[in-house]
Each structure stands twice: as C-alpha cells, then as structure tokens.
Protein backbone atom coordinates (compact mmCIF):
# COMPACT_ATOMS: atom_id res chain seq x y z
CA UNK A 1 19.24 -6.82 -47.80
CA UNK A 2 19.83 -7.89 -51.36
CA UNK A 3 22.30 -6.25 -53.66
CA UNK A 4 20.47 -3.27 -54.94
CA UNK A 5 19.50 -1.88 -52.16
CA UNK A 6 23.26 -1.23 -51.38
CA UNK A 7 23.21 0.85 -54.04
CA UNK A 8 23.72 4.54 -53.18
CA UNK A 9 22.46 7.08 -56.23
CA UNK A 10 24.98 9.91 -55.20
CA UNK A 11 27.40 7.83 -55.56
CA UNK A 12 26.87 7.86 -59.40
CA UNK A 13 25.89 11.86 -59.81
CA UNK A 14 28.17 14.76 -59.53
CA UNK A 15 25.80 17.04 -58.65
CA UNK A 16 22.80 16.55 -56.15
CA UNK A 17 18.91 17.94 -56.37
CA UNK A 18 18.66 21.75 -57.76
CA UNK A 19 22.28 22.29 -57.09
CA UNK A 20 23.16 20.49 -60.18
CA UNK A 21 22.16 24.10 -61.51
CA UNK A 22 24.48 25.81 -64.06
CA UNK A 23 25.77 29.42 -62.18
CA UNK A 24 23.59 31.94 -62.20
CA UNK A 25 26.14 34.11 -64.01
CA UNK A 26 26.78 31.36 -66.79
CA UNK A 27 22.86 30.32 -66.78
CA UNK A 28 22.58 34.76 -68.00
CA UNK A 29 25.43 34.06 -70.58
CA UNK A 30 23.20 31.15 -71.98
CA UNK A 31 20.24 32.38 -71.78
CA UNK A 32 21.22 35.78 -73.93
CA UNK A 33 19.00 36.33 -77.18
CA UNK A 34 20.97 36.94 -79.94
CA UNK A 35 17.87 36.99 -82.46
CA UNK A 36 14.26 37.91 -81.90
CA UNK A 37 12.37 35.42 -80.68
CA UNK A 38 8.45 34.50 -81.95
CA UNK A 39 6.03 36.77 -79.60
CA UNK A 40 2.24 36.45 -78.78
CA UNK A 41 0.52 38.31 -76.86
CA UNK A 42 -1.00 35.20 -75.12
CA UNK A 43 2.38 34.35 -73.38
CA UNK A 44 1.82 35.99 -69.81
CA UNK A 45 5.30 35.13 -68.76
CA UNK A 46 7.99 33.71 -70.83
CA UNK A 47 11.89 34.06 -70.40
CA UNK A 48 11.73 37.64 -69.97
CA UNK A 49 11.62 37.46 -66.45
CA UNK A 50 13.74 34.72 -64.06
CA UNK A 51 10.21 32.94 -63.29
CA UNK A 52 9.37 29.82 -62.34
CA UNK A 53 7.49 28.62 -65.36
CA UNK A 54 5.86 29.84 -68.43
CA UNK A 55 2.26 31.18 -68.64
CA UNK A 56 0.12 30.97 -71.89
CA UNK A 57 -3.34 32.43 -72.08
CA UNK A 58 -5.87 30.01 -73.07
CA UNK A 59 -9.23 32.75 -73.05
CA UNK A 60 -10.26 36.16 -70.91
CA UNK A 61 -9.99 33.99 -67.62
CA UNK A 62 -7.57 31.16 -67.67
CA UNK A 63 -4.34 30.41 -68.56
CA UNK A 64 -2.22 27.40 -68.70
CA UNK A 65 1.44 26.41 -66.72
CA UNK A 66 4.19 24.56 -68.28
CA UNK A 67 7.23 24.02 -66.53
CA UNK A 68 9.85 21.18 -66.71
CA UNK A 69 13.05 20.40 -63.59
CA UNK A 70 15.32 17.63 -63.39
CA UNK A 71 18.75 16.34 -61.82
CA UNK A 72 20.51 13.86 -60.70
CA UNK A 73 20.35 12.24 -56.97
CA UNK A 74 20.56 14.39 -54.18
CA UNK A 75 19.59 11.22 -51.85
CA UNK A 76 20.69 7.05 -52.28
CA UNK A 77 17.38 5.81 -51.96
CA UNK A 78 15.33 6.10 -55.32
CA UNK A 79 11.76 5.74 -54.28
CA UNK A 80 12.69 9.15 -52.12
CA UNK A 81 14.58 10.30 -55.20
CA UNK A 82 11.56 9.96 -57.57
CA UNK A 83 9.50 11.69 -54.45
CA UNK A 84 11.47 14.90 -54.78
CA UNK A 85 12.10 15.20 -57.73
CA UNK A 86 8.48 14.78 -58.44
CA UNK A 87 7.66 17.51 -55.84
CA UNK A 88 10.45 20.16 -56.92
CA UNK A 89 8.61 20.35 -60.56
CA UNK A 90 5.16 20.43 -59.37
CA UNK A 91 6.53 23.34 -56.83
CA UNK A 92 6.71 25.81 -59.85
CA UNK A 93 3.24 25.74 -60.95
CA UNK A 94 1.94 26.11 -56.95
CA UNK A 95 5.04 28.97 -56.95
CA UNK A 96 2.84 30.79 -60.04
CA UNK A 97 -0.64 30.58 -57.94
CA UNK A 98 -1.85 27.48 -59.79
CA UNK A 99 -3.15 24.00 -59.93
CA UNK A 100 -1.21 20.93 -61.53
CA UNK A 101 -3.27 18.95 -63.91
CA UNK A 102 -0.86 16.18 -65.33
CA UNK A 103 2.73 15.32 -65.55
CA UNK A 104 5.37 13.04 -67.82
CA UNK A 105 8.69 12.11 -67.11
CA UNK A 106 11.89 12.69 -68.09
CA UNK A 107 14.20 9.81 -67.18
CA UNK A 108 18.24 9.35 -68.57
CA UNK A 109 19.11 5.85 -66.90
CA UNK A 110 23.30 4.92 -67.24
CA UNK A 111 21.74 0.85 -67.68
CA UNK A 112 25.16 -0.41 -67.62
CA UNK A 113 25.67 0.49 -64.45
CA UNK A 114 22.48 -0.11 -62.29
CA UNK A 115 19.87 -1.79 -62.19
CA UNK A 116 16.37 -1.03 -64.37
CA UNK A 117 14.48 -2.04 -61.65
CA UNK A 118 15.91 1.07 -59.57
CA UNK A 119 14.82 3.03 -61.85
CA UNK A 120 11.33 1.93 -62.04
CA UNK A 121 11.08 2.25 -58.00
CA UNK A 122 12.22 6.26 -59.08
CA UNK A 123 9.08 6.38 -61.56
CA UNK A 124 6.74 4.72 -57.93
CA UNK A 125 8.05 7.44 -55.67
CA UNK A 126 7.40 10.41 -58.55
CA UNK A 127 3.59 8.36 -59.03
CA UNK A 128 3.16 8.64 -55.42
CA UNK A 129 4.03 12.67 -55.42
CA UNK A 130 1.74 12.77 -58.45
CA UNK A 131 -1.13 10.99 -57.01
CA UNK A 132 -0.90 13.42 -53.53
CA UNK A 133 -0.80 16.31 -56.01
CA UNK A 134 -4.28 14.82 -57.48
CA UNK A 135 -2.57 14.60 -61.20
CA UNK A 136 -2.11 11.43 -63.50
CA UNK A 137 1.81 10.79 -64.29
CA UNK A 138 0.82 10.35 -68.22
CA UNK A 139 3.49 9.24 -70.15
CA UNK A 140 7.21 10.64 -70.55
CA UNK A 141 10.92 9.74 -72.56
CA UNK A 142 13.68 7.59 -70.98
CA UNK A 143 17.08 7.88 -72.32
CA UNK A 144 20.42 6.00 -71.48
CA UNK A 145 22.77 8.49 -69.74
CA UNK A 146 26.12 8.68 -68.11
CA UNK A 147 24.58 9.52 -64.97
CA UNK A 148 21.16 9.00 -63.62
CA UNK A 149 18.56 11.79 -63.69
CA UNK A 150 15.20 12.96 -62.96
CA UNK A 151 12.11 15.05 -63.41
CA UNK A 152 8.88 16.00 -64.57
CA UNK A 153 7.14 18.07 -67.19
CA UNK A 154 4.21 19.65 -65.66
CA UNK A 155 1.10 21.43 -66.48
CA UNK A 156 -1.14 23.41 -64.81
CA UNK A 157 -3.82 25.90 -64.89
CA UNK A 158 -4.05 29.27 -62.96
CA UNK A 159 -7.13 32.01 -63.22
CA UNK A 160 -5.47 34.94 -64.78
CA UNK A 161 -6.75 37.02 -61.93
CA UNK A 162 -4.84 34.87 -59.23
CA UNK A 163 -1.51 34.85 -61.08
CA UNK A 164 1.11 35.43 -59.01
CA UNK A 165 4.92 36.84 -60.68
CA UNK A 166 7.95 36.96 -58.59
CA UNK A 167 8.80 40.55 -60.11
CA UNK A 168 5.65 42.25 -58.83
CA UNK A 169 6.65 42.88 -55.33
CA UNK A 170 6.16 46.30 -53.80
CA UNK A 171 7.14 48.77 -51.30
CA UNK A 172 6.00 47.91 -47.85
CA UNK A 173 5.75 44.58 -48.10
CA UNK A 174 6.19 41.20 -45.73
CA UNK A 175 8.04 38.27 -46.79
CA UNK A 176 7.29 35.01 -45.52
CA UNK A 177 9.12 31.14 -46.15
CA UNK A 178 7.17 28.40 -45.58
CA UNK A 179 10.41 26.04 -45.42
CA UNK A 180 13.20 26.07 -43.30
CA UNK A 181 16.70 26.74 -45.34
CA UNK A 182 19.86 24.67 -44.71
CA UNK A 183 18.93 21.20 -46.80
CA UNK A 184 21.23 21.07 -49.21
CA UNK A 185 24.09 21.36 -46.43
CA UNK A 186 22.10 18.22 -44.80
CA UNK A 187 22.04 16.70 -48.21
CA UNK A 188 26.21 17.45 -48.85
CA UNK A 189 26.18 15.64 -44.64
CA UNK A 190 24.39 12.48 -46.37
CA UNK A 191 26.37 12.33 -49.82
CA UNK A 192 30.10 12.36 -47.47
CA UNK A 193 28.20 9.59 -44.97
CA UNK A 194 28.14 11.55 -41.63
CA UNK A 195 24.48 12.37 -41.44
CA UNK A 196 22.67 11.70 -38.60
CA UNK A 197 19.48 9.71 -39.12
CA UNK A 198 16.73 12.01 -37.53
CA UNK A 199 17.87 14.71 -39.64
CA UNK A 200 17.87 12.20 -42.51
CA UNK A 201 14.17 12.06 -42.20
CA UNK A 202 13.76 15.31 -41.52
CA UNK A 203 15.65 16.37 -45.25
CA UNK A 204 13.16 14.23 -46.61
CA UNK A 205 10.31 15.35 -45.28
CA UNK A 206 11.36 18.79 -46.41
CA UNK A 207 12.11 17.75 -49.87
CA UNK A 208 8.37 15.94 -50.34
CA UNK A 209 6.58 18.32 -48.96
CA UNK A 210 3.74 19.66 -51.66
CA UNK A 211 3.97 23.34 -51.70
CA UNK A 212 0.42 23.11 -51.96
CA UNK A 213 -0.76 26.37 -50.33
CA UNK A 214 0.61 28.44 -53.23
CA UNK A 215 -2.69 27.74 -54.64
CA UNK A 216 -4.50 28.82 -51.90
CA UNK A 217 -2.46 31.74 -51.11
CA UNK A 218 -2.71 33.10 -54.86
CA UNK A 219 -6.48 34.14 -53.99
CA UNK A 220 -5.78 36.73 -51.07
CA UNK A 221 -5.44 39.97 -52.71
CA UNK A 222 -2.66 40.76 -50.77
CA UNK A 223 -0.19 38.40 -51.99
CA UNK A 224 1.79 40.42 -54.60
CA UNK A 225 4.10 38.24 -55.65
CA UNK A 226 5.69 34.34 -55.03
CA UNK A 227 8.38 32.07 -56.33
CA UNK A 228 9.99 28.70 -54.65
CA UNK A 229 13.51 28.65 -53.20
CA UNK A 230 15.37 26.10 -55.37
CA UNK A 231 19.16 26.04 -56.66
CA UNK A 232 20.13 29.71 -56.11
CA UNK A 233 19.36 29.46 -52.49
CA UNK A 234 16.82 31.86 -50.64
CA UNK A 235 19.56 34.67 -50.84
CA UNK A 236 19.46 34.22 -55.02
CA UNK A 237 15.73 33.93 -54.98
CA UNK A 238 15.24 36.91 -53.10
CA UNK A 239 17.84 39.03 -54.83
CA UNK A 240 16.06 37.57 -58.56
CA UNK A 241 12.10 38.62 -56.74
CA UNK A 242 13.75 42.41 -55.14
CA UNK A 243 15.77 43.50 -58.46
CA UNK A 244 13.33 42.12 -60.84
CA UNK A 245 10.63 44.53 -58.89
CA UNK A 246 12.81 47.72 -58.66
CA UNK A 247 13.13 47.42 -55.08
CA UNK A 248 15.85 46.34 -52.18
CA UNK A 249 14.99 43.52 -49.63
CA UNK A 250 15.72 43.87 -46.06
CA UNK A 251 16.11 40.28 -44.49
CA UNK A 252 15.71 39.75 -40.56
CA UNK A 253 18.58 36.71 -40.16
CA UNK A 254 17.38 35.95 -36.70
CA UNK A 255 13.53 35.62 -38.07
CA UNK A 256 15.01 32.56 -40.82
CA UNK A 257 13.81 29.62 -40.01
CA UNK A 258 16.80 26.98 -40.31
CA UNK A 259 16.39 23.18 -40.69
CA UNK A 260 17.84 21.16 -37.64
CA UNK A 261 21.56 19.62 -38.15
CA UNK A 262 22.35 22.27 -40.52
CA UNK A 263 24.92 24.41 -38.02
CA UNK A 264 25.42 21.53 -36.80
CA UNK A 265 27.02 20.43 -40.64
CA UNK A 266 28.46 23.80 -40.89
CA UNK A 267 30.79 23.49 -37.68
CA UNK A 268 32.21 20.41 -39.70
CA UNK A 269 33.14 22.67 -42.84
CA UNK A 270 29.98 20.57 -44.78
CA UNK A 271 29.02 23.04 -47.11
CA UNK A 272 27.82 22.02 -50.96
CA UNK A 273 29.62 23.32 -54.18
CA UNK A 274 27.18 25.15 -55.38
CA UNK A 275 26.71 27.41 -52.29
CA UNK A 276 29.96 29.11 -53.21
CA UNK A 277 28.95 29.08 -56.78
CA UNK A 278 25.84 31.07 -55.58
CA UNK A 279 27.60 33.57 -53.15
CA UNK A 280 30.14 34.27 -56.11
CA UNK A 281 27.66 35.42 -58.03
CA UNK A 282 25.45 37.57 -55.28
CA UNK A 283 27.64 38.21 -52.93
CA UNK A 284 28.11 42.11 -54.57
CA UNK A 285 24.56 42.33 -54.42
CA UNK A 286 24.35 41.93 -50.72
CA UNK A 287 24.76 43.87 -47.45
CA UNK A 288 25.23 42.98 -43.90
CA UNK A 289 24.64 45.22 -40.98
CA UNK A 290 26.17 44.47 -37.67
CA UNK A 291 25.03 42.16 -35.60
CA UNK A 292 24.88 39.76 -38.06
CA UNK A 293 27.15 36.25 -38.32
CA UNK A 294 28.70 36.84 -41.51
CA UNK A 295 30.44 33.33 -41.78
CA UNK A 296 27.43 31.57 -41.30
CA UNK A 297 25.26 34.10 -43.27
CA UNK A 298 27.75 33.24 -46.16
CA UNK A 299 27.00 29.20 -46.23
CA UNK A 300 23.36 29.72 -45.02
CA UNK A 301 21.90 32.10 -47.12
CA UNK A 302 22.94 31.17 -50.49
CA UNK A 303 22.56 27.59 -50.07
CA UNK A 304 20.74 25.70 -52.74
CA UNK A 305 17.54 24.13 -52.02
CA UNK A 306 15.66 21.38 -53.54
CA UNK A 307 11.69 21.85 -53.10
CA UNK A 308 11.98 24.78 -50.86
CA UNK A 309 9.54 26.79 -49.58
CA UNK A 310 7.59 29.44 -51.28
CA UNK A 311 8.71 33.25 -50.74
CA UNK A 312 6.14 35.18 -50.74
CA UNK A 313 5.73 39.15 -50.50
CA UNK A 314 2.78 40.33 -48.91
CA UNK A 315 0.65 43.78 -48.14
CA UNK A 316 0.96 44.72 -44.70
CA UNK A 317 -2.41 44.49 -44.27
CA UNK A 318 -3.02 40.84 -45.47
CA UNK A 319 -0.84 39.80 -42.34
CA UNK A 320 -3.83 38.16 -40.51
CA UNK A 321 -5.22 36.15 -43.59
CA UNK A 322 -1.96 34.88 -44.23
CA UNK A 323 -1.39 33.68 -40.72
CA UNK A 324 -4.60 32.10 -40.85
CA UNK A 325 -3.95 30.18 -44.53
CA UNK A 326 -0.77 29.19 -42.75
CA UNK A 327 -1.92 27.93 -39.35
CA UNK A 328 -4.92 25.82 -41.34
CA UNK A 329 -2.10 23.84 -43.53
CA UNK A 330 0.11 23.17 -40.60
CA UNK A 331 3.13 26.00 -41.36
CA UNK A 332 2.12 27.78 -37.70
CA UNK A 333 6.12 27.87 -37.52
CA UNK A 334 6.27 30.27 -40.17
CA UNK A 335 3.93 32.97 -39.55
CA UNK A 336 6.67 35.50 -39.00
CA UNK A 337 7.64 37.66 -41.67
CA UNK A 338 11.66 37.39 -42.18
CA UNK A 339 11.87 40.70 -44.03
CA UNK A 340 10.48 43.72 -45.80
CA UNK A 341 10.39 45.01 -49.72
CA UNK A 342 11.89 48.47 -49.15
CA UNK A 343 12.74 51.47 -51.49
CA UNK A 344 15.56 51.08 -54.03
CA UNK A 345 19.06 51.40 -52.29
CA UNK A 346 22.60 50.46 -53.09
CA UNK A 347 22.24 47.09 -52.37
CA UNK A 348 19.35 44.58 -53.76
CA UNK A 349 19.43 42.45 -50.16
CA UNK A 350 20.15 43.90 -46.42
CA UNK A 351 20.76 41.24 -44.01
CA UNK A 352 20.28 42.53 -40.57
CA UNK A 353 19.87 40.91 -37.08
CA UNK A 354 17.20 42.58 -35.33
C-alpha cells in the first residue's frame, strides 16, 4: 500500500457529509430577506419554501431543476467520497419528481496538504455516480481550500404536472422512507476508528444509493408531496414537510427502519455534532407519547443523513401502487408506512410506539 492510500479524508475536515450543515436556526437567520428580491412568475419554487431545489418554468409543460450540495469528507476513501457526494446532489432533483440531465463540479482542494491525484480519484467516483444516473459530468471550478470539499451542480427537468413540493402534504396521508436512518452515527463510528467493517460497507452502500424512484414515484397521483432526508435528520425533514403544509405528523418509532450498527454506536455514546445541533433546534417542536425510548429517539431521530432516503406522503388510497413501485426497485423493506399527516395540533411531530 503506497503512501496515499494511508491517507484518511476525515482526518482533514471538521465536519463530515450533510452534517457540515450550518443550524437550522442560524441557516433561518441567514437566509432572512432584508430587501425584495427579483420575482417571475416562471420560478415554481424558489427560497420561499425549505425545498430541495429550485424550479423554473421553461413552457406550459416543463420545467427545469437546479440545485447545487457540497461538504467535506464524511468517509477516508475518496473514490467513495466523490460517490456520495455525487449521489447526495443528484438526490434533490429525484426528491422534486424529476430527471437529472447534466452535472459540474465544485471542488476546493487544500494542495499543500494532499495529494492532486486524490483528488482526481474524488472527480472518478462522482463520474461513476454520474454515469449510473445517465448524465455527463460537464465541466465545473476547483479552488485551493483549507479543507477538502465536494459536490455537484445539477440540472434536471420535471413535467410540471409530476412536480412534487415537500409543503403540499395533506390530511390523511402515509409516509414512507425508502432508507434506513442512523448513518451519520455509523459515519461519527468510522471518523473515531471503531467501525466495524460490514457496517462499513453497508454506510456506503446507503450513501450511493441513486434515489432513483423519485422519478418514478412523481407520476402516481397519489404522491402529494416528497423531499430527501439530508443534514437535519428525518425528524428536521419531517417537521420542515408537516409545518410547511399546515399540518402535524404522527411518526410510528417502531415502524423506522434503522441501519445495522447504529444502536450498536449509540450504546458507545457515538453520536455526531450535529445531531444535537438538530435536536436543539426541534426538539420544542416535538412530542413523545409513552411507550416510546426517549434517549434513543433523541440521537436517532434527528440524526443527519447524507443521501437519505426520500420521505414521501401519500393518499391512503395509493398504498398498493406504491408498494408495487417499491417492491419492483428492490425497497420491499420499506413498504410500511412509518406515520400519518394528521390535523394541526400543538406539536408539528408525535412520536409514538404503536
């Protein structure tokens, strides 16, 4: 094994995947509009709403996706680095119901203190992503930086009638995840060394995996609405998706899928950063009934993901379309609905245990 590939990439990032995200309370703080900003009628969804991308109407049928995600390593090895980091930005235009049609990347290399070459196995992996995806990587901007990072610029195209918002969910509804929560506690077990190799792989597998079947999903009219679980965890996504709708989401905790290794982290106090970052800032948000394990809920729940799944909220009577999309493109674990869009109430999330 020659010199470089000792290197370990967390070793020179602070952060790791989407939990390198600013707080969701600080993110609002930034993100406030002190003047009025240039509108057209033609943007479809812009930063009005917490979505996943922006939307721009190109005639009566079509519209265009651009969206844009980077960070720094959340794994050592940078071919699997440029994999899913690759993945994570595609995820949003899949999250919005559409298809990617070309990426560029956006690279900020520290060259004093590794190799170029690493970096051009990052750009392989991302090609790789980009090739399964069916879309060119077509150009991009490279900077020197203190610490490596990563990501894409991607656009896509979507039929206006298959467009799918994560603030249109409504009363009555199913939720499904196609991924199992708990990788960036798996991710914090790799960064401190103690990770076991089978769940490893399995982290990886997670983080590379296309979300693909947004596209296909956006064309049952049942599917009302559909973002990806990234940074804020699948507690912040779901509290962004059930208060951007009007409505309060009741979550099943035994029904959440979880990935393997993860309690296993937990009972070692392995828990990222950011997870407490996240509770902090939805934890008054939130109710638990009885029944439920509150501790675990806590580092579970909130904790940031990089290329999750897609939550989706579904009409009750879509539920046998859905389970057969999902069964056809391999997520047969995940045909049960974790929860239920319900009625306004006090809180935007109930966590029961049923």
């Amino acid at each position: 094994m020659n010199e470089q590939e000792k290197i370990k990439l967390t070793q020179f990032s602070r952060g790791a995947g989407c939990g390198c995200k600013i707080a969701p309370a600080v993110l609002q703080q930034i993100l406030q509009q002190n003047e009025t900003s240039y509108f057209t009628e033609k943007l479809l969804v812009g930063n009005q709403s917490n979505d996943d991308a922006a939307v721009f109407e190109i005639d009566e049928n079509n519209a265009i996706i651009s969206t844009t995600d980077f960070f720094m390593p959340i794994v050592d090895d940078a071919f699997d680095f440029g994999q899913i980091a690759a993945a994570n930005a595609i995820s949003d235009v899949y999250a919005m119901g559409g298809t990617p049609l070309m990426a560029v990347a956006i690279l900020g290399w520290p060259i004093e203190k590794l190799p170029a070459m690493l970096a051009q196995q990052v750009l392989e992996g991302a090609r790789k992503i980009c090739t399964e995806a069916g879309i060119p990587l077509a150009g991009g901007h490279t900077i020197d930086t203190v610490e490596p990072m990563f990501g894409l610029a991607v656009t896509g195209m979507v039929k206006k009638a298959r467009l799918k918002r994560n603030n249109t969910a409504r009363v009555g509804d199913l939720l499904f995840l196609t991924k199992p929560i708990g990788v960036g506690i798996l991710a914090t077990a790799q960064k401190r060394g103690v990770i076991q190799g089978g769940h490893e792989a399995e982290m990886i597998r997670q983080m590379t995996r296309l979300n693909k079947i947004g596209a296909e999903l956006s064309a049952i009219d049942g599917v009302h609405a559909m973002t990806d679980i990234t940074g804020f965890g699948l507690l912040g996504h779901t509290i962004e998706m059930a208060q951007s709708s009007g409505l309060t989401a009741a979550l099943d905790y035994s029904k959440i899928p979880i990935v393997s290794g993860a309690r296993e982290y937990l009972s070692q106090r392995i828990v990222p950063d950011a997870t407490f970052r996240n509770w902090n800032s939805y934890s008054n948000d939130t109710g638990f009934e009885k029944g439920v394990n509150v501790m675990e809920a806590f580092s579970l729940l909130p904790d940031p993901q990089t290329n999750g799944g897609l939550l989706i909220s579904v009409r009750e009577e879509a539920l046998e379309k859905i389970k057969e999309v999902f069964v056809k493109n391999g997520y047969a674990d995940c045909i049960e609905p974790i929860g239920k869009m319900l009625e306004k109430q006090e809180k935007t999330v109930s966590v029961n245990h049923h």
